[in-house]
PDB file of N, CA and C in Angstrom:
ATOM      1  N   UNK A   1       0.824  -1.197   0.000  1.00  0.00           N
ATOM      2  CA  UNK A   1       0.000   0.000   0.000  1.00  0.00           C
ATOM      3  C   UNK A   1       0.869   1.262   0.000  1.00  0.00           C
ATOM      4  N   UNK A   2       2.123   1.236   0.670  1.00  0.00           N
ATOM      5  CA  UNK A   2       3.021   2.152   0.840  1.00  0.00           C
ATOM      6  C   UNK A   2       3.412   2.716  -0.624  1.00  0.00           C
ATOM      7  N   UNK A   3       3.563   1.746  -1.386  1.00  0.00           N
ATOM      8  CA  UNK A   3       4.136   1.943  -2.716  1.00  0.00           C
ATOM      9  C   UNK A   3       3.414   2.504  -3.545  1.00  0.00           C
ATOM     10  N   UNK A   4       1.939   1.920  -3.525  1.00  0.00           N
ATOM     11  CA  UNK A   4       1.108   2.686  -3.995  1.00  0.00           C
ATOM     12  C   UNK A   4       0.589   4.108  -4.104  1.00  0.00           C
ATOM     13  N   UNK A   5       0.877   4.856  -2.621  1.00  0.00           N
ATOM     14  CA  UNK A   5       0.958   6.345  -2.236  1.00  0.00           C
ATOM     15  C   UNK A   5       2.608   6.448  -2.887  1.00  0.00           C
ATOM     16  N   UNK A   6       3.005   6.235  -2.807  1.00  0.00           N
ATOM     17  CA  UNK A   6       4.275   6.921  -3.365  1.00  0.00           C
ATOM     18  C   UNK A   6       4.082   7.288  -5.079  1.00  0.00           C
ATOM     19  N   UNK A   7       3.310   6.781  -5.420  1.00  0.00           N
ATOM     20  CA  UNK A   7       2.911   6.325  -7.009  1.00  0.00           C
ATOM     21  C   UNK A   7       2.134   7.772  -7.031  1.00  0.00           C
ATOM     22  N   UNK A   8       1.555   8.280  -6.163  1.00  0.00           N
ATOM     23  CA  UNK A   8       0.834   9.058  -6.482  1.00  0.00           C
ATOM     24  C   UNK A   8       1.955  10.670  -6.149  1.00  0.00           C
ATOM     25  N   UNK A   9       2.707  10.261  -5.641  1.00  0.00           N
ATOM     26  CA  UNK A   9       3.567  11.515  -4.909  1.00  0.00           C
ATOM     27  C   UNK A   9       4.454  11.680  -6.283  1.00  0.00           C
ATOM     28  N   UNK A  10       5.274  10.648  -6.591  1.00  0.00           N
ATOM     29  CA  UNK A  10       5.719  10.872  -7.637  1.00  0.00           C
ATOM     30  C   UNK A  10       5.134  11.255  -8.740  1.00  0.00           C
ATOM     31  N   UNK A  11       4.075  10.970  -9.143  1.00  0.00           N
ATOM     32  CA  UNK A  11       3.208  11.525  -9.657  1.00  0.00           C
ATOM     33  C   UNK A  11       2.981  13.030  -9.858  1.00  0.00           C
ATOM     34  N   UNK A  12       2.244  13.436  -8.547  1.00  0.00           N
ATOM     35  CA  UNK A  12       2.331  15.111  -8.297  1.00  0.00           C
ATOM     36  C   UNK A  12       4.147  15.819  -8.361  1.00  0.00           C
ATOM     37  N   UNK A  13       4.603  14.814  -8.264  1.00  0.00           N
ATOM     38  CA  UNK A  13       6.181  15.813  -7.825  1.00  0.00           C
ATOM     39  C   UNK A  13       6.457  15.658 -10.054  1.00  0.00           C
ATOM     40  N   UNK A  14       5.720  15.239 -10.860  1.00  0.00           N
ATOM     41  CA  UNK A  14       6.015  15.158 -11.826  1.00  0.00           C
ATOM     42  C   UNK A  14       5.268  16.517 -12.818  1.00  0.00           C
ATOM     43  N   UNK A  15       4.002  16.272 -12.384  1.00  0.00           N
ATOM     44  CA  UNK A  15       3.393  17.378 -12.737  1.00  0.00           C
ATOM     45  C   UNK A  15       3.607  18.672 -12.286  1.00  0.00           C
ATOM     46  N   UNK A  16       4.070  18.962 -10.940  1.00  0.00           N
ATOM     47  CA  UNK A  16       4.828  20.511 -10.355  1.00  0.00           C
ATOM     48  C   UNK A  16       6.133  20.362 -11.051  1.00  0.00           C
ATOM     49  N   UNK A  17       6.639  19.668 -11.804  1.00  0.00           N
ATOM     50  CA  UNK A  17       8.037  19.825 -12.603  1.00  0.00           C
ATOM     51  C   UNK A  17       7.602  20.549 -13.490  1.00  0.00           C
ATOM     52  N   UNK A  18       6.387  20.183 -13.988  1.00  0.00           N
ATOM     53  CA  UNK A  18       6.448  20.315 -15.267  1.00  0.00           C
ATOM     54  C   UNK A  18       5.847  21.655 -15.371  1.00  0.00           C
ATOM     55  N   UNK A  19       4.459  21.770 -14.463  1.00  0.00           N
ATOM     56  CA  UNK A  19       4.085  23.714 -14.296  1.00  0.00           C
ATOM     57  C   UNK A  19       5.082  24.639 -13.471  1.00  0.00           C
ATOM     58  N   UNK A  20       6.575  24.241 -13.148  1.00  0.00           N
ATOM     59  CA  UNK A  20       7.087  25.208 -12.823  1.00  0.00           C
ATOM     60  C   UNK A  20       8.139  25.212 -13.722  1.00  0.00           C
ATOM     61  N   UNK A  21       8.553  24.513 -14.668  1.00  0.00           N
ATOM     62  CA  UNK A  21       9.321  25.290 -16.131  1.00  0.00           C
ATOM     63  C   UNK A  21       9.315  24.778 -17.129  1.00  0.00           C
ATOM     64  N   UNK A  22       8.012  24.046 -17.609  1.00  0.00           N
ATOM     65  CA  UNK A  22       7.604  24.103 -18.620  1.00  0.00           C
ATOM     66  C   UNK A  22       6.185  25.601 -19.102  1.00  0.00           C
ATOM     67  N   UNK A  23       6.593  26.439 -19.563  1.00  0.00           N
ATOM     68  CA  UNK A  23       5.763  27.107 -19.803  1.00  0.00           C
ATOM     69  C   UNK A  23       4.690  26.795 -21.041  1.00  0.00           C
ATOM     70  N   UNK A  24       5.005  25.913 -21.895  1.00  0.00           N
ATOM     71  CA  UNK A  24       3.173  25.350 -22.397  1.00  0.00           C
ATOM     72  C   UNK A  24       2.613  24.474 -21.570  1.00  0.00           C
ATOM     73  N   UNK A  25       3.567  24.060 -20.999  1.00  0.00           N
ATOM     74  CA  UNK A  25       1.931  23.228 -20.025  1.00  0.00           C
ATOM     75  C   UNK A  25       1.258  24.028 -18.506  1.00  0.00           C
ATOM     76  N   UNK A  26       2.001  24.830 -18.306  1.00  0.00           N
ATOM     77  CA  UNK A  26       1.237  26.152 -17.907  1.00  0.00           C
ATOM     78  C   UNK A  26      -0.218  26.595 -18.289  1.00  0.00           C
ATOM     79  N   UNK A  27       0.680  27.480 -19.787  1.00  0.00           N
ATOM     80  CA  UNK A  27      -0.426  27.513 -20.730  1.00  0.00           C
ATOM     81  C   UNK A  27      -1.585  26.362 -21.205  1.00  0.00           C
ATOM     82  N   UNK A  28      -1.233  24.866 -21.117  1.00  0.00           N
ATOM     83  CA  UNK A  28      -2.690  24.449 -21.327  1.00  0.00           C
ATOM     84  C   UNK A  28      -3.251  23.860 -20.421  1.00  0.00           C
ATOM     85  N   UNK A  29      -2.621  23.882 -19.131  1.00  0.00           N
ATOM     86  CA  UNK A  29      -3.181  24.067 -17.537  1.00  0.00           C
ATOM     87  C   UNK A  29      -3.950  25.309 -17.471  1.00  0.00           C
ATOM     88  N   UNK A  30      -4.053  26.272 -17.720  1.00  0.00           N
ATOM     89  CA  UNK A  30      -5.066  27.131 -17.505  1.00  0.00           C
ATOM     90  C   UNK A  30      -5.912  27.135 -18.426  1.00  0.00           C
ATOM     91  N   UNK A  31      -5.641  26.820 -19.712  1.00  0.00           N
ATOM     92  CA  UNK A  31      -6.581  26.840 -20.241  1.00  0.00           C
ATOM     93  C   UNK A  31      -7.661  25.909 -20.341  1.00  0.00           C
ATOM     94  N   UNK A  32      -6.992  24.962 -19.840  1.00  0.00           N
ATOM     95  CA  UNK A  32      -7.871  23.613 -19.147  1.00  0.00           C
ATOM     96  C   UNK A  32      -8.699  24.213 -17.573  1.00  0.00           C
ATOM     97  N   UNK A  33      -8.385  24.592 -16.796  1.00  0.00           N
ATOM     98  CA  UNK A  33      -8.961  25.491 -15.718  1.00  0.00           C
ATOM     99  C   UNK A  33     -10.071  26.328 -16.621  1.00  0.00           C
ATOM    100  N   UNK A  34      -9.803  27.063 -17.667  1.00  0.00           N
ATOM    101  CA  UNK A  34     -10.831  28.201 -18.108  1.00  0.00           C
ATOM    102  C   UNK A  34     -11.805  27.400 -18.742  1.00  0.00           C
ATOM    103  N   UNK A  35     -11.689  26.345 -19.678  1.00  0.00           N
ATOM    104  CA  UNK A  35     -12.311  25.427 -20.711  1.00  0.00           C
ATOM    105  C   UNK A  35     -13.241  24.578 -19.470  1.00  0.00           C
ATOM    106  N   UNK A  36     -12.791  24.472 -18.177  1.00  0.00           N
ATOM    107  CA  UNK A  36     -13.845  23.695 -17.295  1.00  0.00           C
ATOM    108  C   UNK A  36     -14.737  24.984 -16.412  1.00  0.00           C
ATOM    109  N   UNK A  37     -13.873  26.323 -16.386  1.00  0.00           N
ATOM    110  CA  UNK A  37     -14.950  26.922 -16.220  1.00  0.00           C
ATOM    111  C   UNK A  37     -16.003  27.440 -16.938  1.00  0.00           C
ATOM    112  N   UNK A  38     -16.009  27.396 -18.051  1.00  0.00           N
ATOM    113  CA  UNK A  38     -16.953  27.723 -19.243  1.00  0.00           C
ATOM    114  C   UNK A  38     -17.889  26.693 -19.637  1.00  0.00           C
ATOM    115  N   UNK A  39     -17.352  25.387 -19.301  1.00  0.00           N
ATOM    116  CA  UNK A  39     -18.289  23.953 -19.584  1.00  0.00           C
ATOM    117  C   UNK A  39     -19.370  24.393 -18.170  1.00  0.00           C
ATOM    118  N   UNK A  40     -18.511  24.789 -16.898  1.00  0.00           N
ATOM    119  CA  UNK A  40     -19.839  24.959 -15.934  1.00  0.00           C
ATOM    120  C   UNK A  40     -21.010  26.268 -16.133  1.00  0.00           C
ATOM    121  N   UNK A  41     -20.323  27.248 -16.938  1.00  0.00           N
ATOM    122  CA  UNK A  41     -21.407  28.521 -16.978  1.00  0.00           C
ATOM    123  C   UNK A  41     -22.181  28.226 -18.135  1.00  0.00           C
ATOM    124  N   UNK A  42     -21.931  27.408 -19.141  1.00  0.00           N
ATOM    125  CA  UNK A  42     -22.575  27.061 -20.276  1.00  0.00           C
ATOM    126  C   UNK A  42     -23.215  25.889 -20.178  1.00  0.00           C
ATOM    127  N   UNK A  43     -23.403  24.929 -18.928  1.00  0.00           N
ATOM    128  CA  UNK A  43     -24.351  23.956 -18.094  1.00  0.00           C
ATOM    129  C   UNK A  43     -24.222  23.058 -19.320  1.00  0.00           C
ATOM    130  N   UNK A  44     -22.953  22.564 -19.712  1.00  0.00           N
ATOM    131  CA  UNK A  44     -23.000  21.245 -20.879  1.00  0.00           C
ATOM    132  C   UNK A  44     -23.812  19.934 -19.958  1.00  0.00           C
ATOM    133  N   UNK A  45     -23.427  19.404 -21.038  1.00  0.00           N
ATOM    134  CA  UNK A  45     -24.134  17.893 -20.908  1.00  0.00           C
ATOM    135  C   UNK A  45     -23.202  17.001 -20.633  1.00  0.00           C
ATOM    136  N   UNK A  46     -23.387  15.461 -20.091  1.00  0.00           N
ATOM    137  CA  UNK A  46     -22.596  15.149 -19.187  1.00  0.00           C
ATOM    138  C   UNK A  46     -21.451  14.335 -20.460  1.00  0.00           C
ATOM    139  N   UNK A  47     -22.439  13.859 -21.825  1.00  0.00           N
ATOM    140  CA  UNK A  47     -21.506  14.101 -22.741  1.00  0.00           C
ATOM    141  C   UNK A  47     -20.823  14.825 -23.378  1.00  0.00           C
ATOM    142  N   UNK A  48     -21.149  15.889 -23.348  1.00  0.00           N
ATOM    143  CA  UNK A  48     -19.949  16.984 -23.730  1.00  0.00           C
ATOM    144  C   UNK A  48     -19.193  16.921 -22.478  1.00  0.00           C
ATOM    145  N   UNK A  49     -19.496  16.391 -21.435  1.00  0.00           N
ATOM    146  CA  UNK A  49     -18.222  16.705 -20.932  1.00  0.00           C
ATOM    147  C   UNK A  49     -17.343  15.886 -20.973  1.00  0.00           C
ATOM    148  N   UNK A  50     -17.744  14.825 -21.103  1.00  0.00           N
ATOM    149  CA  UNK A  50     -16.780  13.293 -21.448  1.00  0.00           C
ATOM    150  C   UNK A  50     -16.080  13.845 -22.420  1.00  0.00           C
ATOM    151  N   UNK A  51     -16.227  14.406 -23.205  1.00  0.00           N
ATOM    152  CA  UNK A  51     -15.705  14.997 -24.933  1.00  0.00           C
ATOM    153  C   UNK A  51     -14.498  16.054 -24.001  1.00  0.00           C
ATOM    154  N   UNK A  52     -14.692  17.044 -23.680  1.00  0.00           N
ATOM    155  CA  UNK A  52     -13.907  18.238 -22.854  1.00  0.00           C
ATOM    156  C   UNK A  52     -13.012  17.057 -21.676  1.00  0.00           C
ATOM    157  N   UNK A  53     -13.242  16.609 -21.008  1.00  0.00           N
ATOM    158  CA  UNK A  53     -12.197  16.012 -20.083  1.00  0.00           C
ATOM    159  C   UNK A  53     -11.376  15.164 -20.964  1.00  0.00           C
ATOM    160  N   UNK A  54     -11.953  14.219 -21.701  1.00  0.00           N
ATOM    161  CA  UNK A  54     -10.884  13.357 -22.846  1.00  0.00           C
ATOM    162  C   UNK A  54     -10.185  14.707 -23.073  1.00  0.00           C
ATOM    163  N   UNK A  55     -10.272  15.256 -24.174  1.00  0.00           N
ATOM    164  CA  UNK A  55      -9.786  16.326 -24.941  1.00  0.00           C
ATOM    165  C   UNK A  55      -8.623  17.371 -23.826  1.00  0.00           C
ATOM    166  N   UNK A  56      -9.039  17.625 -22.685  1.00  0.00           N
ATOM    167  CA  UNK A  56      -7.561  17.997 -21.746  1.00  0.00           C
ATOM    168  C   UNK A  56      -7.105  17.020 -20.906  1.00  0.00           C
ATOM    169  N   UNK A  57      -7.502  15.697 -21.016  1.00  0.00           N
ATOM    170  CA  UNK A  57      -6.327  14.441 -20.768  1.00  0.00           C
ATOM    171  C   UNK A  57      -5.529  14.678 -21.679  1.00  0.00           C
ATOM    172  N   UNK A  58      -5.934  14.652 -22.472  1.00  0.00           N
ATOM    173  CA  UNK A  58      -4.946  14.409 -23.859  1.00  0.00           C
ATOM    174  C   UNK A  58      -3.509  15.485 -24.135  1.00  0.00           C
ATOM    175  N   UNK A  59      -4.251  16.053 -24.291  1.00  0.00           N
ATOM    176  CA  UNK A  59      -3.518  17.296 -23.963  1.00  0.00           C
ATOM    177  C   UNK A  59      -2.051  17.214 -23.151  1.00  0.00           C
ATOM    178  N   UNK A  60      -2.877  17.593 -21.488  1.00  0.00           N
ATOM    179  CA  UNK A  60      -1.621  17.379 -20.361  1.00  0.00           C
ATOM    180  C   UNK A  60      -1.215  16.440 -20.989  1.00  0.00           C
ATOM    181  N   UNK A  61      -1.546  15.077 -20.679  1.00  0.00           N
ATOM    182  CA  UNK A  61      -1.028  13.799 -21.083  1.00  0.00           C
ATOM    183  C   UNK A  61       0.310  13.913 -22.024  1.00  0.00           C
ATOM    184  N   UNK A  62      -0.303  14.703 -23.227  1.00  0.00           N
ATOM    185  CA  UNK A  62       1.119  14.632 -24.250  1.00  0.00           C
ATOM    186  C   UNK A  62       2.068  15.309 -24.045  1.00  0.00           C
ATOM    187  N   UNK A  63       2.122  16.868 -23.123  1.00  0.00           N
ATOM    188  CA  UNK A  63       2.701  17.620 -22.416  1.00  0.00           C
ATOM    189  C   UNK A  63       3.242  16.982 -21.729  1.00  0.00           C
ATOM    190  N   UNK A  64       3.156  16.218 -20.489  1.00  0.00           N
ATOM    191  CA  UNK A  64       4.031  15.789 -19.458  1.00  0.00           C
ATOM    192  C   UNK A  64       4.803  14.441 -20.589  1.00  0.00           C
ATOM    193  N   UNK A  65       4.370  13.620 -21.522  1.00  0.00           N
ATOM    194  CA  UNK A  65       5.592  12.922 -22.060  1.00  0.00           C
ATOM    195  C   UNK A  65       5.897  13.831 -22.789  1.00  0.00           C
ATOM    196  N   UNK A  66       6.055  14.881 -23.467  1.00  0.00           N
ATOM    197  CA  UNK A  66       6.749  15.451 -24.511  1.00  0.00           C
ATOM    198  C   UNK A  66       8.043  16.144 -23.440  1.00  0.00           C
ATOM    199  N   UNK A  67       7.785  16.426 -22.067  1.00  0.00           N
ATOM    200  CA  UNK A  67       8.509  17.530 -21.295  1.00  0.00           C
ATOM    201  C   UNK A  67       9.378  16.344 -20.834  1.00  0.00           C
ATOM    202  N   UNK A  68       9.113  14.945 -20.470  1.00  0.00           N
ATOM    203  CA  UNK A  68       9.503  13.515 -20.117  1.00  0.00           C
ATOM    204  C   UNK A  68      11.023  13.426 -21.347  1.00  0.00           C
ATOM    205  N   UNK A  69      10.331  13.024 -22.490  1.00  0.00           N
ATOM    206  CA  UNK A  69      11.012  13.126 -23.330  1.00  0.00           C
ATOM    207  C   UNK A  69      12.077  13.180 -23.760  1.00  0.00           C
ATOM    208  N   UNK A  70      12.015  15.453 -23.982  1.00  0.00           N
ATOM    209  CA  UNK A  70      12.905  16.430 -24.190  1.00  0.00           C
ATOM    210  C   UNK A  70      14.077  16.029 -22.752  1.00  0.00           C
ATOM    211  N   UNK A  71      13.623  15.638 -21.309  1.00  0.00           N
ATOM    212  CA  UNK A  71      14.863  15.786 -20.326  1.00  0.00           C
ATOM    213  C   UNK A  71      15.474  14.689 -20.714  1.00  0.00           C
ATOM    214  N   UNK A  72      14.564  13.700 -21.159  1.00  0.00           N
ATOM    215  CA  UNK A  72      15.677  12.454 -21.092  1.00  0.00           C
ATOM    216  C   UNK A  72      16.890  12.772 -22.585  1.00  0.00           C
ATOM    217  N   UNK A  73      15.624  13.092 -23.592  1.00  0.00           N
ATOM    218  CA  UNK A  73      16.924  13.539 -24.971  1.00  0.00           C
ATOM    219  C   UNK A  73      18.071  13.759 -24.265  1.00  0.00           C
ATOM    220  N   UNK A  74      17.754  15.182 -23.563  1.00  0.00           N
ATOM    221  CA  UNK A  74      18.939  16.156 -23.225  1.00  0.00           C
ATOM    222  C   UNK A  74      19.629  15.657 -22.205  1.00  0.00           C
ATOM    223  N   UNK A  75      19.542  14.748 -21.581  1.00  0.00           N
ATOM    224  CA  UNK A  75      20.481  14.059 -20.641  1.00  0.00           C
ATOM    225  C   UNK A  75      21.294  12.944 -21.458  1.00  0.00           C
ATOM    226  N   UNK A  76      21.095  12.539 -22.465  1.00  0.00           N
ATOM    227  CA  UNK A  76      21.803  10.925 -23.211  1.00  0.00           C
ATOM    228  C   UNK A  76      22.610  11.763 -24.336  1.00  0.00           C
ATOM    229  N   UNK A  77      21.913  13.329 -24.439  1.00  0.00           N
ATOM    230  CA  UNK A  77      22.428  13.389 -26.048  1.00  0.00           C
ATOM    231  C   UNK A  77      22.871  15.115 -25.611  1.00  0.00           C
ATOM    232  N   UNK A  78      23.577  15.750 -24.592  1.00  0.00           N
ATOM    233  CA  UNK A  78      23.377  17.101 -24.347  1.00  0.00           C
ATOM    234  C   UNK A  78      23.887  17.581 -25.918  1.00  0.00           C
ATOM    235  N   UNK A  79      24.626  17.106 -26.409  1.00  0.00           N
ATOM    236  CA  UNK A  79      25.122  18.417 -27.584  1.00  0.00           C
ATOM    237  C   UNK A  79      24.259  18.052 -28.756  1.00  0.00           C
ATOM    238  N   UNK A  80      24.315  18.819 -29.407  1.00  0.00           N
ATOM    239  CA  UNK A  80      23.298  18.683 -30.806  1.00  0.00           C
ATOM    240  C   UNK A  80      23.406  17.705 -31.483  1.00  0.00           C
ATOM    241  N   UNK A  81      22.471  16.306 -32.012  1.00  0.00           N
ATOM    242  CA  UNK A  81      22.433  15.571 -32.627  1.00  0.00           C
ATOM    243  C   UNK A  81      21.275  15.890 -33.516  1.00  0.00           C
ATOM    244  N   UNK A  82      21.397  15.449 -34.448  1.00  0.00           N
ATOM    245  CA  UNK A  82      19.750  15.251 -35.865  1.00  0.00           C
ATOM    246  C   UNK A  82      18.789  14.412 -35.000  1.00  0.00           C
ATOM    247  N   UNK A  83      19.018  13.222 -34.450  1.00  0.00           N
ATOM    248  CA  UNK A  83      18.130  12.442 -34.151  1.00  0.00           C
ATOM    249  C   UNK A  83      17.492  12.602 -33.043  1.00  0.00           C
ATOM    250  N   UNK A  84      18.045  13.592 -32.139  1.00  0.00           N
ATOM    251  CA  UNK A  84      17.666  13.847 -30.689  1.00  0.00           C
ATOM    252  C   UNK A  84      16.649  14.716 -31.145  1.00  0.00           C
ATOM    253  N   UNK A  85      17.401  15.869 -32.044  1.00  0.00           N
ATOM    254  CA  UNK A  85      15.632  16.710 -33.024  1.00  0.00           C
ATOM    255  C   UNK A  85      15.157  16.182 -33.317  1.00  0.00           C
ATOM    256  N   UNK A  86      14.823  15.176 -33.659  1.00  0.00           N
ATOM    257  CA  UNK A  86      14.200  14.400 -34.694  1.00  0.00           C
ATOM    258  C   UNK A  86      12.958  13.307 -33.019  1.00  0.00           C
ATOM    259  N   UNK A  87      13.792  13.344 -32.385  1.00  0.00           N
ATOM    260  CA  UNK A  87      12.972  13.174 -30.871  1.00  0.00           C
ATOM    261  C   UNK A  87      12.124  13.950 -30.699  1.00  0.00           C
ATOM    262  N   UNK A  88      12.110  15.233 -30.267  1.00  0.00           N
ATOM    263  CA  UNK A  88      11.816  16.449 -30.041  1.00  0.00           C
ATOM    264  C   UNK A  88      10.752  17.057 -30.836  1.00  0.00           C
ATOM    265  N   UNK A  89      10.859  16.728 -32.077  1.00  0.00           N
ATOM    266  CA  UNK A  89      10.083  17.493 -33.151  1.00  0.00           C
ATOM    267  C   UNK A  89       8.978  16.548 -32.929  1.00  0.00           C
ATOM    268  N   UNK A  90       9.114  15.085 -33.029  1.00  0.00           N
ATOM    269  CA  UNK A  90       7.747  14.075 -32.986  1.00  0.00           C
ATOM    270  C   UNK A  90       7.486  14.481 -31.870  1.00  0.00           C
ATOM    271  N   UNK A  91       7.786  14.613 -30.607  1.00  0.00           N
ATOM    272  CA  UNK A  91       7.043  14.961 -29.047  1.00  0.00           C
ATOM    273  C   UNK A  91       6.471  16.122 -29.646  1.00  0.00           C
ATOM    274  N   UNK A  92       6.915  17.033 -29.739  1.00  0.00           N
ATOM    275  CA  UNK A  92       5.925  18.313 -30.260  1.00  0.00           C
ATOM    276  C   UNK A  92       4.841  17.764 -31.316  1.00  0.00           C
ATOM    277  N   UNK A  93       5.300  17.086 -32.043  1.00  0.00           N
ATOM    278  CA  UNK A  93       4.314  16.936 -33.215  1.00  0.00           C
ATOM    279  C   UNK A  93       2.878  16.102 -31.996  1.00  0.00           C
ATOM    280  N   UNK A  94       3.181  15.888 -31.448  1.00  0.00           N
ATOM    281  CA  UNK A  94       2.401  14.894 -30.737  1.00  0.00           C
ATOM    282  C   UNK A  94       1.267  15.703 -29.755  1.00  0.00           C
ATOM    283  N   UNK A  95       2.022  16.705 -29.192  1.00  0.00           N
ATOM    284  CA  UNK A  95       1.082  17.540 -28.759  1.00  0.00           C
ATOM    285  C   UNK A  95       0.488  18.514 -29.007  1.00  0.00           C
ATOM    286  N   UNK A  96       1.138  18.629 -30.714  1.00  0.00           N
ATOM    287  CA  UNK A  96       0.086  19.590 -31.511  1.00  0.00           C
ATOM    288  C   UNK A  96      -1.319  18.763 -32.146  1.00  0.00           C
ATOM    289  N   UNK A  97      -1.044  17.526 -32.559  1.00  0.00           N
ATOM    290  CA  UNK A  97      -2.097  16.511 -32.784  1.00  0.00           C
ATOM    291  C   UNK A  97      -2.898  16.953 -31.680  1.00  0.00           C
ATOM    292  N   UNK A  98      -3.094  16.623 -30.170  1.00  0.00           N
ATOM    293  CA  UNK A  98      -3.869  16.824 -29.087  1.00  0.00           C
ATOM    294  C   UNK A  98      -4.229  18.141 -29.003  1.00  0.00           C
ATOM    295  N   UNK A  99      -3.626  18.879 -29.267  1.00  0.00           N
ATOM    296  CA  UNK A  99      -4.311  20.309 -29.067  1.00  0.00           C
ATOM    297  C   UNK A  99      -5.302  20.566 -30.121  1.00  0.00           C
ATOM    298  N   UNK A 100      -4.712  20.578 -31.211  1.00  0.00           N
ATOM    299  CA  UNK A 100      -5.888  20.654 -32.557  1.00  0.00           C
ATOM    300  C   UNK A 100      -6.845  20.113 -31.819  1.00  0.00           C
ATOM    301  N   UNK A 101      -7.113  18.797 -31.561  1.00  0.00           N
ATOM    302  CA  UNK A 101      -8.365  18.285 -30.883  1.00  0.00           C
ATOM    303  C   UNK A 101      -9.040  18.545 -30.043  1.00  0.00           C
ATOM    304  N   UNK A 102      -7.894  19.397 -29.429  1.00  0.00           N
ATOM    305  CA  UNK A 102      -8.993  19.526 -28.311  1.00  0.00           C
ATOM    306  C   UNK A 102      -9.599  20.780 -28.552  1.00  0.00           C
ATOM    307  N   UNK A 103      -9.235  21.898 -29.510  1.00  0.00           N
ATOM    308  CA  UNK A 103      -9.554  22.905 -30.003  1.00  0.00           C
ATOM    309  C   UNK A 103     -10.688  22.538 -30.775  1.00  0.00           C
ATOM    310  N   UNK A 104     -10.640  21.998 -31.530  1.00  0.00           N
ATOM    311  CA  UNK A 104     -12.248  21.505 -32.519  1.00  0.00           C
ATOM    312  C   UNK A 104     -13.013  20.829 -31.679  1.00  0.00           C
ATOM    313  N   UNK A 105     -12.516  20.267 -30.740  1.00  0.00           N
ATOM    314  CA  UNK A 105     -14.048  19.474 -29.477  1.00  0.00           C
ATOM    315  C   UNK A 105     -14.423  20.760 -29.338  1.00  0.00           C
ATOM    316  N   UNK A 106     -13.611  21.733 -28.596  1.00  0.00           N
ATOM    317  CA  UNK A 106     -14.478  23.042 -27.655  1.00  0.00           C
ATOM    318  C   UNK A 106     -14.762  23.469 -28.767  1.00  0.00           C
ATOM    319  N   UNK A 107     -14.708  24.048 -30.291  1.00  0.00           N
ATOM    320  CA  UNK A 107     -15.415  24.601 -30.862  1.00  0.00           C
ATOM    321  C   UNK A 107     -16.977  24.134 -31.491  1.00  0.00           C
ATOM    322  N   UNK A 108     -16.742  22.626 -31.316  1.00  0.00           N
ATOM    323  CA  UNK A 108     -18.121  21.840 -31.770  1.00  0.00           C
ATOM    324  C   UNK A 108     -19.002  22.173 -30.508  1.00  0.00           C
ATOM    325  N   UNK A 109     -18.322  21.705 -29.265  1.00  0.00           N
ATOM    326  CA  UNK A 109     -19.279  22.055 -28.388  1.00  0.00           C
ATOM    327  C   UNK A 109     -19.758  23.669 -27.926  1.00  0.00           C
ATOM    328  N   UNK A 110     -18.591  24.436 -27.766  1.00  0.00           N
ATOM    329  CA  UNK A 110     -19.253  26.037 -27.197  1.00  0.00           C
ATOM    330  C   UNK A 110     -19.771  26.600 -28.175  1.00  0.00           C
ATOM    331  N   UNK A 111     -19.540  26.812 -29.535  1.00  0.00           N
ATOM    332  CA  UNK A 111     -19.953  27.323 -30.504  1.00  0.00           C
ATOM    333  C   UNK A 111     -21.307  27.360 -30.498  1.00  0.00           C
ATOM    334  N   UNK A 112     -22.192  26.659 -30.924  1.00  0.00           N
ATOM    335  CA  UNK A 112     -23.837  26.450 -30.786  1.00  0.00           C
ATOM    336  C   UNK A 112     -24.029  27.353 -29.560  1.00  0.00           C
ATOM    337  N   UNK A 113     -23.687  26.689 -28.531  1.00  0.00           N
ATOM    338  CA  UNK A 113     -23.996  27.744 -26.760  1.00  0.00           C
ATOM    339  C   UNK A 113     -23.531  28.916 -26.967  1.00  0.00           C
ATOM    340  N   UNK A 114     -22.799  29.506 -27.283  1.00  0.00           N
ATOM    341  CA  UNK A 114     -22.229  30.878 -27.570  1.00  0.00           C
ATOM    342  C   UNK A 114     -23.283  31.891 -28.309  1.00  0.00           C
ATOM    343  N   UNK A 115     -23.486  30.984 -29.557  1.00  0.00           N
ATOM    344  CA  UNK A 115     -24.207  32.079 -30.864  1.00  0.00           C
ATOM    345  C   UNK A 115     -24.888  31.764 -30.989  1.00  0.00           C
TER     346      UNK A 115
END
C-alpha cells in the first residue's frame, strides 16, 4: 500500500516539474482550468463533458511525455544531434495533434452555446 501512495507523490512531484518550467503546459493548464470553467457557466451535458475532459487528458497527457522526453533527450544526447531533433520534433508533433483536438471538441461544443 506504501508503494502505492508513493505512485501518487511521484506523480504530483512530476506534474509541479512540469508547471514550474515548462511554460506550455502552464499555458494548457489554464486553459484547461478556463475550458472547465466555461463547460460549468454554459451547463454542458454530461456528454460533452466526457468529450472536454478526454480532450484535456490528452492534452496534459502529451505535455508531461513530450517535457519527459525532451529531459531524457537532453540528458543521453546534451550536444546537438539530428536524431535527438528528430525526438523532439515528434514529441511536439504529438502535442500539436492533441491540441488541434482539443480545439475543434471546444469549438463543436461552445460554438452552438455561444451564438
Amino acid at each position: 500500500m506504501r508503494k502505492f501512495f508513493k505512485s501518487f507523490i511521484y506523480g504530483i512531484q512530476g506534474i509541479s516539474y512540469a508547471l514550474g518550467t515548462q511554460l506550455n503546459f502552464k499555458v494548457h493548464f489554464i486553459a484547461a482550468i478556463l475550458v472547465l470553467v466555461l463547460g460549468f457557466f454554459l451547463n454542458i451535458d454530461s456528454r460533452e463533458w466526457l468529450w472536454i475532459v478526454l480532450a484535456i487528458s490528452l492534452v496534459l497527457f502529451s505535455e508531461l511525455l513530450n517535457t519527459a522526453l525532451e529531459v531524457l533527450v537532453d540528458l543521453v544526447s546534451p550536444d546537438y544531434h539530428i536524431k535527438a531533433k528528430i525526438v523532439k520534433d515528434v514529441a511536439a508533433g504529438a502535442v500539436l495533434v492533441t491540441a488541434l483536438f482539443a480545439i475543434i471538441t471546444g469549438l463543436i461544443i461552445f460554438i452552438p452555446r455561444i451564438f
